[in-house]
N, C-alpha and C. Protein backbone atom coordinates (compact mmCIF):
# COMPACT_ATOMS: atom_id res chain seq x y z
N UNK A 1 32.80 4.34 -26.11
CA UNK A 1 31.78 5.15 -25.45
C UNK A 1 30.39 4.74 -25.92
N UNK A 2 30.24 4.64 -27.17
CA UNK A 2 29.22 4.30 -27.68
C UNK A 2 28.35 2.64 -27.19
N UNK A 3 29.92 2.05 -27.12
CA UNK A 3 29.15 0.49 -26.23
C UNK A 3 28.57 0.41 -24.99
N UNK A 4 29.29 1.43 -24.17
CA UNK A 4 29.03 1.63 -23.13
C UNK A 4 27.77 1.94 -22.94
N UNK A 5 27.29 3.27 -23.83
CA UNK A 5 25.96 3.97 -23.82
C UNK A 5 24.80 3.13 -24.06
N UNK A 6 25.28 2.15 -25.19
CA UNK A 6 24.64 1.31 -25.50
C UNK A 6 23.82 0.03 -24.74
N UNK A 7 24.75 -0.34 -23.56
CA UNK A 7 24.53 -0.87 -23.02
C UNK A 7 23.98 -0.67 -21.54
N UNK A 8 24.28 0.64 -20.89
CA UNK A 8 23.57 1.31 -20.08
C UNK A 8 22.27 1.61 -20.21
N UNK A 9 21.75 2.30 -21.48
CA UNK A 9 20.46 2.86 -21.78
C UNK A 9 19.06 1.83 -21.50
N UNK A 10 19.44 0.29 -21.98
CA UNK A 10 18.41 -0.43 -21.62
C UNK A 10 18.49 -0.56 -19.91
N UNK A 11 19.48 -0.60 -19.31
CA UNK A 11 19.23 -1.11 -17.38
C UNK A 11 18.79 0.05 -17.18
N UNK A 12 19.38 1.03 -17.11
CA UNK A 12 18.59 2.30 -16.96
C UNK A 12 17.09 2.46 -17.12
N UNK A 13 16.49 2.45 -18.43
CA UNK A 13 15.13 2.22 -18.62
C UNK A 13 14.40 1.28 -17.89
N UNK A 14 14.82 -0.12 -18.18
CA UNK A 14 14.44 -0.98 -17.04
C UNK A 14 14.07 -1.13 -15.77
N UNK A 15 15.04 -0.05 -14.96
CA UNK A 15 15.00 0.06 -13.39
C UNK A 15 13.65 1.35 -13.35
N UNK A 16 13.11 1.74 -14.49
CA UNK A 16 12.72 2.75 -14.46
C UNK A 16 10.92 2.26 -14.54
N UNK A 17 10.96 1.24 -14.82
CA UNK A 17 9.74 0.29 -14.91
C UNK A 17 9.03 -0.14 -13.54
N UNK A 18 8.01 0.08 -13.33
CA UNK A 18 7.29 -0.65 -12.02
C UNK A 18 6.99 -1.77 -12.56
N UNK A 19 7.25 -2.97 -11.56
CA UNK A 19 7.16 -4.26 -11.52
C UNK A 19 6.42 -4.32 -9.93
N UNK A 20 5.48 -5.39 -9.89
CA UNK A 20 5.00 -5.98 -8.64
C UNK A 20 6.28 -6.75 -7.88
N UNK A 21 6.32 -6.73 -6.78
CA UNK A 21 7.44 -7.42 -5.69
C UNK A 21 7.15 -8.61 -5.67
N UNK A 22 8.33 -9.36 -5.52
CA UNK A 22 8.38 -10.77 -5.68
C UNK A 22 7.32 -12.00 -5.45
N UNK A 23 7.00 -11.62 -4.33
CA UNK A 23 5.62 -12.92 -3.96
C UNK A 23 4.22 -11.98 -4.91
N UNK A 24 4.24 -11.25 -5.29
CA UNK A 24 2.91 -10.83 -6.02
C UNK A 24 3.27 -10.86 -7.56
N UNK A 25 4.20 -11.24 -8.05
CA UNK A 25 4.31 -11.90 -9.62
C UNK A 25 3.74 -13.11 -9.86
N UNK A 26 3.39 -13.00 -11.12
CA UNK A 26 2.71 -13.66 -12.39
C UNK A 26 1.40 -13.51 -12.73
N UNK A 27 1.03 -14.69 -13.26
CA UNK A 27 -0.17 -14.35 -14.31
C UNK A 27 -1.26 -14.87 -13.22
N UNK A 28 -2.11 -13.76 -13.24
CA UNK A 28 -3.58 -14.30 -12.58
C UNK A 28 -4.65 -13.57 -13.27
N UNK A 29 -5.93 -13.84 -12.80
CA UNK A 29 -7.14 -14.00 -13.84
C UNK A 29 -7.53 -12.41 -13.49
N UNK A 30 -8.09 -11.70 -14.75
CA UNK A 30 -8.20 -10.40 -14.32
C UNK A 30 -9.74 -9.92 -14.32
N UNK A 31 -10.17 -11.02 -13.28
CA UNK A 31 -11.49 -10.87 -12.49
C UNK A 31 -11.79 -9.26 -11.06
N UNK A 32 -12.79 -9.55 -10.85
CA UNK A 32 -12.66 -8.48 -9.89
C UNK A 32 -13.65 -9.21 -9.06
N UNK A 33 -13.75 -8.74 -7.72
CA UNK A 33 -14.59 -9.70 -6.49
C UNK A 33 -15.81 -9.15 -6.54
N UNK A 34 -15.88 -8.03 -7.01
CA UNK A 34 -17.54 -6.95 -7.38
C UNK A 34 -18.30 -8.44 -8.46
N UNK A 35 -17.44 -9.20 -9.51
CA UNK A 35 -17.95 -10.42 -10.72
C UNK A 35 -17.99 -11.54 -10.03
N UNK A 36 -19.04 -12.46 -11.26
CA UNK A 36 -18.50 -13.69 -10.58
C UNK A 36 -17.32 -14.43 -11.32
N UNK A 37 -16.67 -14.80 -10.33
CA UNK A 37 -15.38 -15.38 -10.37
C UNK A 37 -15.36 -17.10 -10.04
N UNK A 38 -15.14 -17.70 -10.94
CA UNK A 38 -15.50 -19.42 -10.63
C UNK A 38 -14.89 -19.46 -9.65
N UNK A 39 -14.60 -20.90 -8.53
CA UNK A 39 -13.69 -21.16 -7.91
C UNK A 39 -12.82 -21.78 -8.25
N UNK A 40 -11.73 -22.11 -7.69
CA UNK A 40 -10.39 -22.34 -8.08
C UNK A 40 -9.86 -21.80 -9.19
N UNK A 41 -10.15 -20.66 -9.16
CA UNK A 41 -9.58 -19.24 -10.75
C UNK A 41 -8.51 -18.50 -9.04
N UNK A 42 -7.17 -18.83 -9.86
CA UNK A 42 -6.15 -17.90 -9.24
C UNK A 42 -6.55 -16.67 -9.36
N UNK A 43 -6.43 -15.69 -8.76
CA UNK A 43 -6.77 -13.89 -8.68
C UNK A 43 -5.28 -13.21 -7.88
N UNK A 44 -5.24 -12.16 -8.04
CA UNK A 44 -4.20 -11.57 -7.51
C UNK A 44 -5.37 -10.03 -7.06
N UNK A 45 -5.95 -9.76 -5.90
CA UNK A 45 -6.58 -8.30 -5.25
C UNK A 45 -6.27 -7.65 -4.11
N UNK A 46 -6.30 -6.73 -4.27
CA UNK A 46 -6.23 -5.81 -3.37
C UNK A 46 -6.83 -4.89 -2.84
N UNK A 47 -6.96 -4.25 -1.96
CA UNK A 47 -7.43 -3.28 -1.19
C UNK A 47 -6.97 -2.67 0.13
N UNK A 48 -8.65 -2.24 0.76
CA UNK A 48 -8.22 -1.43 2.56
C UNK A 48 -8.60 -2.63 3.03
N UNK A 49 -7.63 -2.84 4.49
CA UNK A 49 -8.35 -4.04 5.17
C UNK A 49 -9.81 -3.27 6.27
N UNK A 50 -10.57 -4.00 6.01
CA UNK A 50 -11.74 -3.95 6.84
C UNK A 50 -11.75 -4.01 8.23
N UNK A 51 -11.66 -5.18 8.62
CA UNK A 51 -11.27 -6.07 9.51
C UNK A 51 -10.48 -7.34 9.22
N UNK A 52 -9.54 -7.73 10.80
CA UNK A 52 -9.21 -9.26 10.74
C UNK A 52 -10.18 -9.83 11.84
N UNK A 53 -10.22 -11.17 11.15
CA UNK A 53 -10.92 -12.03 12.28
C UNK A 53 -10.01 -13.16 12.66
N UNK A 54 -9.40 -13.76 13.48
CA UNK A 54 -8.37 -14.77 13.95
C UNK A 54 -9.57 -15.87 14.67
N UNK A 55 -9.03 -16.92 14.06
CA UNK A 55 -9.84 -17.86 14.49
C UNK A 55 -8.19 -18.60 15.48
N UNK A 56 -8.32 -20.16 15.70
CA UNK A 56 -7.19 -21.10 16.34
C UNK A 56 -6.69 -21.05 15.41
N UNK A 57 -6.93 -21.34 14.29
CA UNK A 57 -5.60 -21.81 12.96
C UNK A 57 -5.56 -20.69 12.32
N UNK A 58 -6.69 -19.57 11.51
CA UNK A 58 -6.26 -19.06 10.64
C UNK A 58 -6.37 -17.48 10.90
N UNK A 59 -6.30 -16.97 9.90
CA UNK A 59 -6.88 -15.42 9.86
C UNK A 59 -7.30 -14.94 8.69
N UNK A 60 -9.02 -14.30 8.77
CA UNK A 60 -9.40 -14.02 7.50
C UNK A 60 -9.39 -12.31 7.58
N UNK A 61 -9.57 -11.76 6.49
CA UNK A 61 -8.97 -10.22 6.10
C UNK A 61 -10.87 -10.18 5.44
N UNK A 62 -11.49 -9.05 5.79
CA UNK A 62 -12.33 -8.71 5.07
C UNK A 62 -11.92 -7.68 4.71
N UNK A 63 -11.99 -6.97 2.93
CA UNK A 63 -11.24 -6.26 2.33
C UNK A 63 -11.95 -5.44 1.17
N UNK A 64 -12.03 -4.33 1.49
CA UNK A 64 -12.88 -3.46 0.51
C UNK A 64 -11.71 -3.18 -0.66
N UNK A 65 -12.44 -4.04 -1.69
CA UNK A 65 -11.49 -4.09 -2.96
C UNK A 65 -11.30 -2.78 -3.29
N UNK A 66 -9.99 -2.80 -4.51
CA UNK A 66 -9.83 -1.42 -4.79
C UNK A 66 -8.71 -1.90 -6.39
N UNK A 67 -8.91 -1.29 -7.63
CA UNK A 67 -8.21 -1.32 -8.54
C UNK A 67 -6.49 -1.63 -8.11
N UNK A 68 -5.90 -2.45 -9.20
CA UNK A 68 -4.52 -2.32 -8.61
C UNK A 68 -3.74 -1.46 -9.75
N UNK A 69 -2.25 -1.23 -9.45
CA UNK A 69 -2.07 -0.12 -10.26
C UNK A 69 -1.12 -0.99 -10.62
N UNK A 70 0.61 -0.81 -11.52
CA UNK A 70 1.08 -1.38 -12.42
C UNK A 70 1.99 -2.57 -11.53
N UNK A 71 1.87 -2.32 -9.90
CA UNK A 71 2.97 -3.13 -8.95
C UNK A 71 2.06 -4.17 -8.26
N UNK A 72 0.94 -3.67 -8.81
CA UNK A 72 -0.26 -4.37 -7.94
C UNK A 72 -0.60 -3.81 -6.57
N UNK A 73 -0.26 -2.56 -6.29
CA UNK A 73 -0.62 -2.04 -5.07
C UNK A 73 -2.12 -1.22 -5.22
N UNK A 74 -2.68 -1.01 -4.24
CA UNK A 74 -3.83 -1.06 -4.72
C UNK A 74 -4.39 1.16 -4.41
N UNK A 75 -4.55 1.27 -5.82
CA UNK A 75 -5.04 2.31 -5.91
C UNK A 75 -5.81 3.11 -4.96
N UNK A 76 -5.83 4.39 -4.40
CA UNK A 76 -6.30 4.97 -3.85
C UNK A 76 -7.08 6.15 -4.22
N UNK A 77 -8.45 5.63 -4.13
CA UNK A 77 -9.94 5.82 -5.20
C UNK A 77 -11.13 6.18 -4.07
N UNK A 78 -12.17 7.08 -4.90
CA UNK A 78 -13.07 7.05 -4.14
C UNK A 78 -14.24 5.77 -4.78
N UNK A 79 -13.71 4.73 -5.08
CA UNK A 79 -14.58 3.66 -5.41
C UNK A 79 -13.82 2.52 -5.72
N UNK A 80 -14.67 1.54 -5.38
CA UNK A 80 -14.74 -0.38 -5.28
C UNK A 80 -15.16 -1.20 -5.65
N UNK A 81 -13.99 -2.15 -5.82
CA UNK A 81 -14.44 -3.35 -7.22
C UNK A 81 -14.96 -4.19 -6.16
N UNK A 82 -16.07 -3.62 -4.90
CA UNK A 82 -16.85 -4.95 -4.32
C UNK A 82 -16.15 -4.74 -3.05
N UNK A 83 -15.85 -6.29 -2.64
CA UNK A 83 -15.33 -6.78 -0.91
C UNK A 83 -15.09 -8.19 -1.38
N UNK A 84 -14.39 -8.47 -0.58
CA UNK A 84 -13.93 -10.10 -0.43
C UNK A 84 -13.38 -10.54 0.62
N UNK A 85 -12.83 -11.62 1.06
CA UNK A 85 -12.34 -12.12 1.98
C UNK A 85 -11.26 -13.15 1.57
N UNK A 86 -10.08 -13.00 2.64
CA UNK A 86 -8.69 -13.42 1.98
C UNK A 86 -8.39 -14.28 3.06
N UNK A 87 -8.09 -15.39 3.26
CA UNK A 87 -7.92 -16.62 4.89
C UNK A 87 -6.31 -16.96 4.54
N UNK A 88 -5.72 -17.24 5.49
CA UNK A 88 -4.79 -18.05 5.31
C UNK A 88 -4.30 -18.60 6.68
N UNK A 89 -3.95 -19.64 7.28
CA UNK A 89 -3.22 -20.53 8.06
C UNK A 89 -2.36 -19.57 8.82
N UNK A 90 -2.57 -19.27 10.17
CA UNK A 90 -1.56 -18.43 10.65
C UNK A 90 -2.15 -17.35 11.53
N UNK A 91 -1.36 -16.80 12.36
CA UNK A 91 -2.17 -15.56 12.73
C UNK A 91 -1.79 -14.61 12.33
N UNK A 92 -2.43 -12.97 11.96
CA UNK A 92 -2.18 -12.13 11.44
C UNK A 92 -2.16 -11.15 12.82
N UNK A 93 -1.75 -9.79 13.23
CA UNK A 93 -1.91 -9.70 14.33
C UNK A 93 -2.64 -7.74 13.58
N UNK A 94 -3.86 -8.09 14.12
CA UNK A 94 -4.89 -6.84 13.93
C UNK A 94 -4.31 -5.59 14.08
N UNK A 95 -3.13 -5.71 15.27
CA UNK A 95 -3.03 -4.64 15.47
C UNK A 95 -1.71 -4.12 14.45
N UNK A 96 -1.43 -4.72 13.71
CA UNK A 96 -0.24 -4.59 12.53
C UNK A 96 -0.99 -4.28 11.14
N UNK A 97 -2.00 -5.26 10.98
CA UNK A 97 -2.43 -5.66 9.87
C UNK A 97 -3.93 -4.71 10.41
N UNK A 98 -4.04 -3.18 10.41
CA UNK A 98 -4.97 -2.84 10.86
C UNK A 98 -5.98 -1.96 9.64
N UNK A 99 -7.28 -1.85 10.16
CA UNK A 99 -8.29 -1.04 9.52
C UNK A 99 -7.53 0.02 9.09
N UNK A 100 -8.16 -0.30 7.30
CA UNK A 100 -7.95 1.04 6.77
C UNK A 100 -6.22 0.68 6.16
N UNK A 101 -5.18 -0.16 6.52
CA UNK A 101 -4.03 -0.81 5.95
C UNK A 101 -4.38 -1.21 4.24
N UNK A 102 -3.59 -0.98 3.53
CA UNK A 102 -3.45 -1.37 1.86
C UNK A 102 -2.79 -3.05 2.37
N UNK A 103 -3.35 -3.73 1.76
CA UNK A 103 -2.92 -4.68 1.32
C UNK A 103 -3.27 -5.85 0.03
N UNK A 104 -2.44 -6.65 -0.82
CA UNK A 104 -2.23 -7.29 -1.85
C UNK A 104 -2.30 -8.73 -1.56
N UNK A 105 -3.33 -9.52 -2.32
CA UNK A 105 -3.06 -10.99 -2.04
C UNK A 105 -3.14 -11.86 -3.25
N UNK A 106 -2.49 -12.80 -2.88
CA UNK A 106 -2.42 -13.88 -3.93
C UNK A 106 -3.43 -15.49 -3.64
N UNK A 107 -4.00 -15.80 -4.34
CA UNK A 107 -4.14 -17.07 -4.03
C UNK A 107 -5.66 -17.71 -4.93
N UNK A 108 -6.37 -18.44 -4.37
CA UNK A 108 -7.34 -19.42 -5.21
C UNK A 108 -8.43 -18.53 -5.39
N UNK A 109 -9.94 -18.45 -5.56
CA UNK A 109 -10.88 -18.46 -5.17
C UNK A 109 -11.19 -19.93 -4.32
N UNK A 110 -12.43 -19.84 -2.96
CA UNK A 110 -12.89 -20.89 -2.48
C UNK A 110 -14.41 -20.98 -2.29
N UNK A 111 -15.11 -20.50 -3.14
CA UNK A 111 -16.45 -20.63 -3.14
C UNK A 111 -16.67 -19.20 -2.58
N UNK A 112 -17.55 -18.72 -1.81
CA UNK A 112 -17.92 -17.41 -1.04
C UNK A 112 -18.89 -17.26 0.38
N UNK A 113 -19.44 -17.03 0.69
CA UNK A 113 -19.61 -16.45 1.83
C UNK A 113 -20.72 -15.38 2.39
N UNK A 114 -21.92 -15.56 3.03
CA UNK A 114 -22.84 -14.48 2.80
C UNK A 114 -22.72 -13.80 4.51
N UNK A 115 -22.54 -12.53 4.64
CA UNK A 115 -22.39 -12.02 5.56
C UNK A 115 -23.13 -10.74 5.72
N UNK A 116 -23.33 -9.86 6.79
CA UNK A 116 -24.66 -8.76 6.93
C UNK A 116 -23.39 -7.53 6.68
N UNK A 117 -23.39 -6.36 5.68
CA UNK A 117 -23.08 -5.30 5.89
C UNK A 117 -24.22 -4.33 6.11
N UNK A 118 -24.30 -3.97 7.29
CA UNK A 118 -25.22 -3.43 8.04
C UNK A 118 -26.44 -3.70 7.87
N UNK A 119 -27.16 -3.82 7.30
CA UNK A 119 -29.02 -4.47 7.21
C UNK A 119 -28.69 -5.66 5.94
N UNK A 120 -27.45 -5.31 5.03
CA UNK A 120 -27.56 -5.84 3.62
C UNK A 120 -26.98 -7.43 3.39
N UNK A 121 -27.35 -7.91 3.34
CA UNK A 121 -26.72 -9.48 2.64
C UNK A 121 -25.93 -9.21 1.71
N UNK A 122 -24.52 -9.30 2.13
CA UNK A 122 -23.42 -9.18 1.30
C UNK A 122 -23.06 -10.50 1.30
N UNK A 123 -22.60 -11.06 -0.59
CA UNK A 123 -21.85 -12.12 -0.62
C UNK A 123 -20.99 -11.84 -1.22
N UNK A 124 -19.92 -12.70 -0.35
CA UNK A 124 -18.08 -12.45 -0.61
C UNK A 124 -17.76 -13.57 -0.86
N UNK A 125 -16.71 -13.26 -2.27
CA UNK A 125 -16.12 -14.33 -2.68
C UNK A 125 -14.58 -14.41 -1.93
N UNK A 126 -14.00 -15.58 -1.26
CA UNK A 126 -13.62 -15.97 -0.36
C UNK A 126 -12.06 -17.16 -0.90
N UNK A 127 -10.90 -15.77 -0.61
CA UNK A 127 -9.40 -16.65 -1.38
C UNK A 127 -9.22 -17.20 -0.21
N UNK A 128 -8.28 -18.81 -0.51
CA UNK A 128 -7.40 -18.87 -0.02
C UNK A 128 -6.24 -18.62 -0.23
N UNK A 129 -5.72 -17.36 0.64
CA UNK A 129 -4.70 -17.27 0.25
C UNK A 129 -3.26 -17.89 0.26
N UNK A 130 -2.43 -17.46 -0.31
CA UNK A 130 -1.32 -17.90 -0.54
C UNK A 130 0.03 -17.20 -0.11
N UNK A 131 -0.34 -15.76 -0.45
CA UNK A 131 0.29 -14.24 -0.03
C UNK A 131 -0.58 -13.05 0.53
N UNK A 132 -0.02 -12.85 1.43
CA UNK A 132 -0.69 -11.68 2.11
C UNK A 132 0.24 -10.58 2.43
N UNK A 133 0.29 -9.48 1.33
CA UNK A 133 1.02 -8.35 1.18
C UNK A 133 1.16 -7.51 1.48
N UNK A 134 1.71 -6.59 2.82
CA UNK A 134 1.14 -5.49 3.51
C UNK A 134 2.30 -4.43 3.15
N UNK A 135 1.61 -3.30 2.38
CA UNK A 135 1.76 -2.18 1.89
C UNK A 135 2.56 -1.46 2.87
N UNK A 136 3.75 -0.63 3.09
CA UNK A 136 4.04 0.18 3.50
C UNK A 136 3.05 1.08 3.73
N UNK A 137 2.83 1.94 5.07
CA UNK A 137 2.00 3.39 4.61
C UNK A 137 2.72 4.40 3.80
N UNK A 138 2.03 5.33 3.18
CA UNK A 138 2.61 6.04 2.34
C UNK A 138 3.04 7.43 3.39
N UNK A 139 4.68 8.06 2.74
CA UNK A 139 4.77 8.52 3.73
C UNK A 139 4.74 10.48 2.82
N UNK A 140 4.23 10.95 4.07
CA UNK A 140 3.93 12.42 4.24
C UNK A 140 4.97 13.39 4.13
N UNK A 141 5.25 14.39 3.14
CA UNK A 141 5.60 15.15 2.75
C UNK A 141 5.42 16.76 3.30
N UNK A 142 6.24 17.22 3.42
CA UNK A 142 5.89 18.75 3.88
C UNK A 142 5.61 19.48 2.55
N UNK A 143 4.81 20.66 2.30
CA UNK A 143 4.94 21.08 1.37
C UNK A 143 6.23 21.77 1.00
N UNK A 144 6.66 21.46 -0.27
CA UNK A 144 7.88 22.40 -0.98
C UNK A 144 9.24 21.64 -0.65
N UNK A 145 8.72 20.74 -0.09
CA UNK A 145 10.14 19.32 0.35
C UNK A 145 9.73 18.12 -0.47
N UNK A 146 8.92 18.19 -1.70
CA UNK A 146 8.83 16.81 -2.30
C UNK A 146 10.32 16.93 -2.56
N UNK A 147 10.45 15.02 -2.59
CA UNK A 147 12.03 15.08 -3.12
C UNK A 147 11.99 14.75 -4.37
N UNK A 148 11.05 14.48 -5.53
CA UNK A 148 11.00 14.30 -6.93
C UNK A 148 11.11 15.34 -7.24
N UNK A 149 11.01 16.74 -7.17
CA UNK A 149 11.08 18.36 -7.24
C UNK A 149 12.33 18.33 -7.34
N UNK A 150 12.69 18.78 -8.71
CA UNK A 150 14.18 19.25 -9.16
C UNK A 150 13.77 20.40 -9.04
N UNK A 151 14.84 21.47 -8.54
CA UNK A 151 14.95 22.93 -8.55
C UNK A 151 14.31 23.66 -7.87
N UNK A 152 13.80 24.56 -8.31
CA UNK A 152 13.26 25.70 -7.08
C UNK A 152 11.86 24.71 -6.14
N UNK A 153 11.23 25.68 -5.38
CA UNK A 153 10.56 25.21 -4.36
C UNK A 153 9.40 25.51 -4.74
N UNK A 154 8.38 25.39 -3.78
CA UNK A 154 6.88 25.79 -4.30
C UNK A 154 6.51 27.36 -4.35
N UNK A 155 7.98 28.34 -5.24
CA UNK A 155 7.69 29.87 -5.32
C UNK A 155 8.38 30.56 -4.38
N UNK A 156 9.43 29.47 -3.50
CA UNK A 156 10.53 30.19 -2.82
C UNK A 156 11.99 29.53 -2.41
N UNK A 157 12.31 29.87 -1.88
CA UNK A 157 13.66 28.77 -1.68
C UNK A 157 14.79 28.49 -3.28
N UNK A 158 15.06 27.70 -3.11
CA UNK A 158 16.05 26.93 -3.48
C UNK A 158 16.61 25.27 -3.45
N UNK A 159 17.12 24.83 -4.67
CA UNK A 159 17.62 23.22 -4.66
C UNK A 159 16.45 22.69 -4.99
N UNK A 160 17.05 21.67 -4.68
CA UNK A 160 16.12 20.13 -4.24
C UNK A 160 14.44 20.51 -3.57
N UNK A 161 13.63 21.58 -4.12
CA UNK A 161 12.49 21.76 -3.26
C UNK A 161 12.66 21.83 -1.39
N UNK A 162 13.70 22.77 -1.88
CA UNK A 162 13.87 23.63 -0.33
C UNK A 162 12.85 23.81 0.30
N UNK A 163 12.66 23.77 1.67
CA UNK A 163 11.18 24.97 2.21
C UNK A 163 12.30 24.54 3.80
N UNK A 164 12.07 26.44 3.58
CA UNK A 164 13.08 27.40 5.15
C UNK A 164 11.90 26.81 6.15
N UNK A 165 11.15 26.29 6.09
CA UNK A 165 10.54 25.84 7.31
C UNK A 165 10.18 24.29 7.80
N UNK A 166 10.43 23.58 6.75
CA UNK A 166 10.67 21.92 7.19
C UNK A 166 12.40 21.89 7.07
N UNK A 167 12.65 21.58 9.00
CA UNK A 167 13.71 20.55 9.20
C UNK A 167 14.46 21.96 9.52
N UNK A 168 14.00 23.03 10.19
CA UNK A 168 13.71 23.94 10.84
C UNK A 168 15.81 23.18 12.53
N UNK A 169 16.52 24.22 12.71
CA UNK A 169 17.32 23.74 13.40
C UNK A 169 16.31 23.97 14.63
N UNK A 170 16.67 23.27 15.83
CA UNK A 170 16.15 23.57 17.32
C UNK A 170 16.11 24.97 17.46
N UNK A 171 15.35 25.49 18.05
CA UNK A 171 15.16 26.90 19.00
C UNK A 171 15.55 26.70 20.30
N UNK A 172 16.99 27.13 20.99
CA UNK A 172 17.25 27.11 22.04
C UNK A 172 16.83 28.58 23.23
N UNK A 173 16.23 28.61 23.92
CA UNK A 173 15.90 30.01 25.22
C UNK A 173 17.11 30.01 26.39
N UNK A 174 17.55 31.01 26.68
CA UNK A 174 18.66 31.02 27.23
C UNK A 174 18.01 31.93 28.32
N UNK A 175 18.15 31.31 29.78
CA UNK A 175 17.69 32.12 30.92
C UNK A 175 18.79 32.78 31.59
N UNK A 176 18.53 34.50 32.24
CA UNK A 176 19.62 35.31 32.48
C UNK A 176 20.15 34.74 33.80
N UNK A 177 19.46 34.08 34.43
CA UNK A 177 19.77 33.43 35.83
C UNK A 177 20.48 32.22 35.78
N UNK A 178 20.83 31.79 35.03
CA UNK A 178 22.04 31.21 34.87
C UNK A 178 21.81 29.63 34.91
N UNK A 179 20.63 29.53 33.96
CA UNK A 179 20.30 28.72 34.03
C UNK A 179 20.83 28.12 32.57
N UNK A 180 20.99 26.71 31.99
CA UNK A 180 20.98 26.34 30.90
C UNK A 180 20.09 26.47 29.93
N UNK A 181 20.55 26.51 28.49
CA UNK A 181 19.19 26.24 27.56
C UNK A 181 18.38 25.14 27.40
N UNK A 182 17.24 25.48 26.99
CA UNK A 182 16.65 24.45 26.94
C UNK A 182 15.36 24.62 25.40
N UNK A 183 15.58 23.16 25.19
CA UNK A 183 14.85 23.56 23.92
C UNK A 183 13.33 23.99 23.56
N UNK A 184 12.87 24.32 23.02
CA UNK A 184 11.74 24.48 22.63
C UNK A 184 11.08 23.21 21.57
């Protein structure tokens, strides 16, 4: 029993660890695009996408940086390590890869880029990338149905963060004329 325990306790802990997903591992320079960053210094950043722009060959991401957290996904803050711009070979399709989307990239610095944010001369330092990582959206919770909530609810219910009103069965109306139900 004891080997057993023994040997469980570390995978256990382990799985219990956030790690970044496969194409966003290893070591990169822990610059931010707000600094200057030489070129050809690998970076690993993230943020909201801005906009895409699709040219014939490529697609660049303008990207309001944002801290990354221990997976490299990028924190959701009321403040920014800057803007940058992320290119890579390919098309990205805007309407997937849209405003306001989290996404993670990997790749070089390539010199930078001076562009107008609204009256201002903004210069962006400018990856090529390598990986272009698009975040799941995060998904929405009813109140008193988190599922990390062991036990009672938010002050009512029961279990697993019960709530008698998310996931609610159909309301069927039954007409005396002999008609079928129909749902609400």
């Amino acid at each position: 029993m004891r080997l057993l325990l023994s040997l469980l306790v570390p995978v256990v802990l382990a799985t219990g660890c956030a790690t970044a997903p496969k194409p966003l591992q290893g070591d990169y320079s822990a610059s931010v695009p707000a600094g200057d960053t030489p070129s050809s210094q690998r970076v690993r950043w993230g943020g909201e996408i801005i906009r895409v722009d699709n040219t014939a060959e490529r697609s660049c991401f303008e990207v309001l940086a944002r801290p990354l957290d221990s997976r490299a996904r990028p924190l959701r803050r009321d403040e920014s390590a800057g803007r940058f711009l992320a290119c890579r070979n390919g098309f990205y399709d805007p309407a997937v890869f849209e405003r306001g989307r989290e996404i993670t990239v990997t790749g070089t610095i390539n010199g930078s880029e001076l562009r107008k944010v609204g009256e201002y001369d903004y210069r962006y330092p400018r990856v090529d990338a390598d990986v272009i990582y698009l975040w799941r959206e995060p998904l929405a919770y009813a109140p008193g149905a988190d599922p990390w909530l062991c036990g009672y609810g938010y002050g009512y219910g029961w279990g697993w963060g019960w709530d008698p009103f998310w996931n609610r069965p159909p309301i069927f109306i039954h007409h005396h004329h002999g008609g079928s139900g129909h749902r609400r």
